[in-house]
C-alpha atoms as a PDB file:
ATOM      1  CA  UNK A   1     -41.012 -92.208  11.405  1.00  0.00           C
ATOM      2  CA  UNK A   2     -38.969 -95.070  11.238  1.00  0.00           C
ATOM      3  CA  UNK A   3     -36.463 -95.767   8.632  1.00  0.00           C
ATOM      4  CA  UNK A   4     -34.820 -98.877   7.398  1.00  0.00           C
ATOM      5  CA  UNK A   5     -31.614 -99.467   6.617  1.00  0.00           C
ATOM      6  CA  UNK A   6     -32.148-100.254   2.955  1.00  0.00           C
ATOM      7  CA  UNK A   7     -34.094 -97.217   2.406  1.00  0.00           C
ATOM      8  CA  UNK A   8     -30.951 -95.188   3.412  1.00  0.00           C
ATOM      9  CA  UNK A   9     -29.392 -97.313   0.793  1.00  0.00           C
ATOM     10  CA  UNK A  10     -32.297 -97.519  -1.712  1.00  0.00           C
ATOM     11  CA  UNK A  11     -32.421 -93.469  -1.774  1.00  0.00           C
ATOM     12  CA  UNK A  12     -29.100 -92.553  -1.175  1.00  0.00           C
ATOM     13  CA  UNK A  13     -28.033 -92.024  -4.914  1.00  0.00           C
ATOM     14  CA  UNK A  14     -24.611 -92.561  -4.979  1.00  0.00           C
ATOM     15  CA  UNK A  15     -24.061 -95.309  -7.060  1.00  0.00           C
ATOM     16  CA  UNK A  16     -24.275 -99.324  -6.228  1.00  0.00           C
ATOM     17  CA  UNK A  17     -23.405-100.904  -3.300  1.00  0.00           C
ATOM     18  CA  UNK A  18     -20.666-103.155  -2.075  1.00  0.00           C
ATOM     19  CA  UNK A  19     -22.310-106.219  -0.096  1.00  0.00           C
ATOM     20  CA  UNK A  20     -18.501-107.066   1.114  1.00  0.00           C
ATOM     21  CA  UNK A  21     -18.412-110.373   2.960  1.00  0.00           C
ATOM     22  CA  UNK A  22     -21.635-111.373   1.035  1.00  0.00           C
ATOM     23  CA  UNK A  23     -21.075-115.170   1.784  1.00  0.00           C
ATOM     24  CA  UNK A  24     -24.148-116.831   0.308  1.00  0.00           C
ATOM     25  CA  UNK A  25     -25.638-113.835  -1.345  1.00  0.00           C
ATOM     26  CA  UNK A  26     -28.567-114.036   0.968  1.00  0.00           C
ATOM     27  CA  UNK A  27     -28.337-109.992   1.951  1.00  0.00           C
ATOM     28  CA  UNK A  28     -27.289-108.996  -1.413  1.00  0.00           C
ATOM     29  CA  UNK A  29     -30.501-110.679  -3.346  1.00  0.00           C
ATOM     30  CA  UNK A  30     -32.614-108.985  -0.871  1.00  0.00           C
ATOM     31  CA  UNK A  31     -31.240-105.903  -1.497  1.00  0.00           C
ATOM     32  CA  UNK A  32     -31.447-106.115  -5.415  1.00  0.00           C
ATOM     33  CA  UNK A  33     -35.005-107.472  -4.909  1.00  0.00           C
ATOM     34  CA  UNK A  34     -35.973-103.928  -3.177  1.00  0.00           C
ATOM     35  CA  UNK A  35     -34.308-102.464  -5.955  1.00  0.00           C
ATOM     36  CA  UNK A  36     -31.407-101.409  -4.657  1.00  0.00           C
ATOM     37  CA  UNK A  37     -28.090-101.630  -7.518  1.00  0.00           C
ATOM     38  CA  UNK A  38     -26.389-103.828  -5.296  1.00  0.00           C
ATOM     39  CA  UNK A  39     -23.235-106.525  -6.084  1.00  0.00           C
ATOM     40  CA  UNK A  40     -20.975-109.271  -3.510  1.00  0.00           C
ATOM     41  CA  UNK A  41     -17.678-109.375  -2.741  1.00  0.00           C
ATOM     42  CA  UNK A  42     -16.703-112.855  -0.722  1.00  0.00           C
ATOM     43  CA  UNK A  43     -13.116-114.200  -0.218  1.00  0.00           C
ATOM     44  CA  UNK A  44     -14.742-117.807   0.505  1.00  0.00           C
ATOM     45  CA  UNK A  45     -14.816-120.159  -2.986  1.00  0.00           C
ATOM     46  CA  UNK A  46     -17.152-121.889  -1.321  1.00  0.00           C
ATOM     47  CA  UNK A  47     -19.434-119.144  -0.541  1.00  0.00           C
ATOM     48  CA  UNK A  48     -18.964-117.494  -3.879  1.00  0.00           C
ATOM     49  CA  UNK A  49     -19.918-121.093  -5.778  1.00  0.00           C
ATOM     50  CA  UNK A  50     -23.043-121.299  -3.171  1.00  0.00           C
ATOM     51  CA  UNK A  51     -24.095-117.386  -4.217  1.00  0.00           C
ATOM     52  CA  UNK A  52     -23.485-117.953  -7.146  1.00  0.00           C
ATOM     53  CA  UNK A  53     -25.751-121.280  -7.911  1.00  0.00           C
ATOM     54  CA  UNK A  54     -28.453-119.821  -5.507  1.00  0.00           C
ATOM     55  CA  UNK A  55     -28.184-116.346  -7.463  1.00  0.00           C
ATOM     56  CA  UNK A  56     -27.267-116.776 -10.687  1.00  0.00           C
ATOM     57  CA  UNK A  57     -28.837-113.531 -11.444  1.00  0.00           C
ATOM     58  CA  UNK A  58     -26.410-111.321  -9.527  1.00  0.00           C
END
């Protein structure tokens, strides 16, 4: 059986996850779309404005 790396993450149970270097918030929105509690950390303004209009709901 092979598992993903998200499901590791999904089941795990310890509490939400960091998606540091997040950029454009491409890997965190995935994640909170499988229903993982996920948030971004990104030192980039740039990237955080671009997350941030692309996923206003994170």
């Amino acid at each position: 059986m092979h598992t993903h790396g998200w499901e590791l993450v999904a089941t795990g149970g310890a509490g939400p996850v960091a998606d540091v270097g997040c950029g454009p918030g491409h890997v965190t929105a995935h994640l909170r779309n499988l229903g993982v509690a996920v948030f971004g950390i990104e030192l980039s303004p740039a990237m955080i404005d671009i997350a941030r209009r692309n996923h206003p709901d994170l």
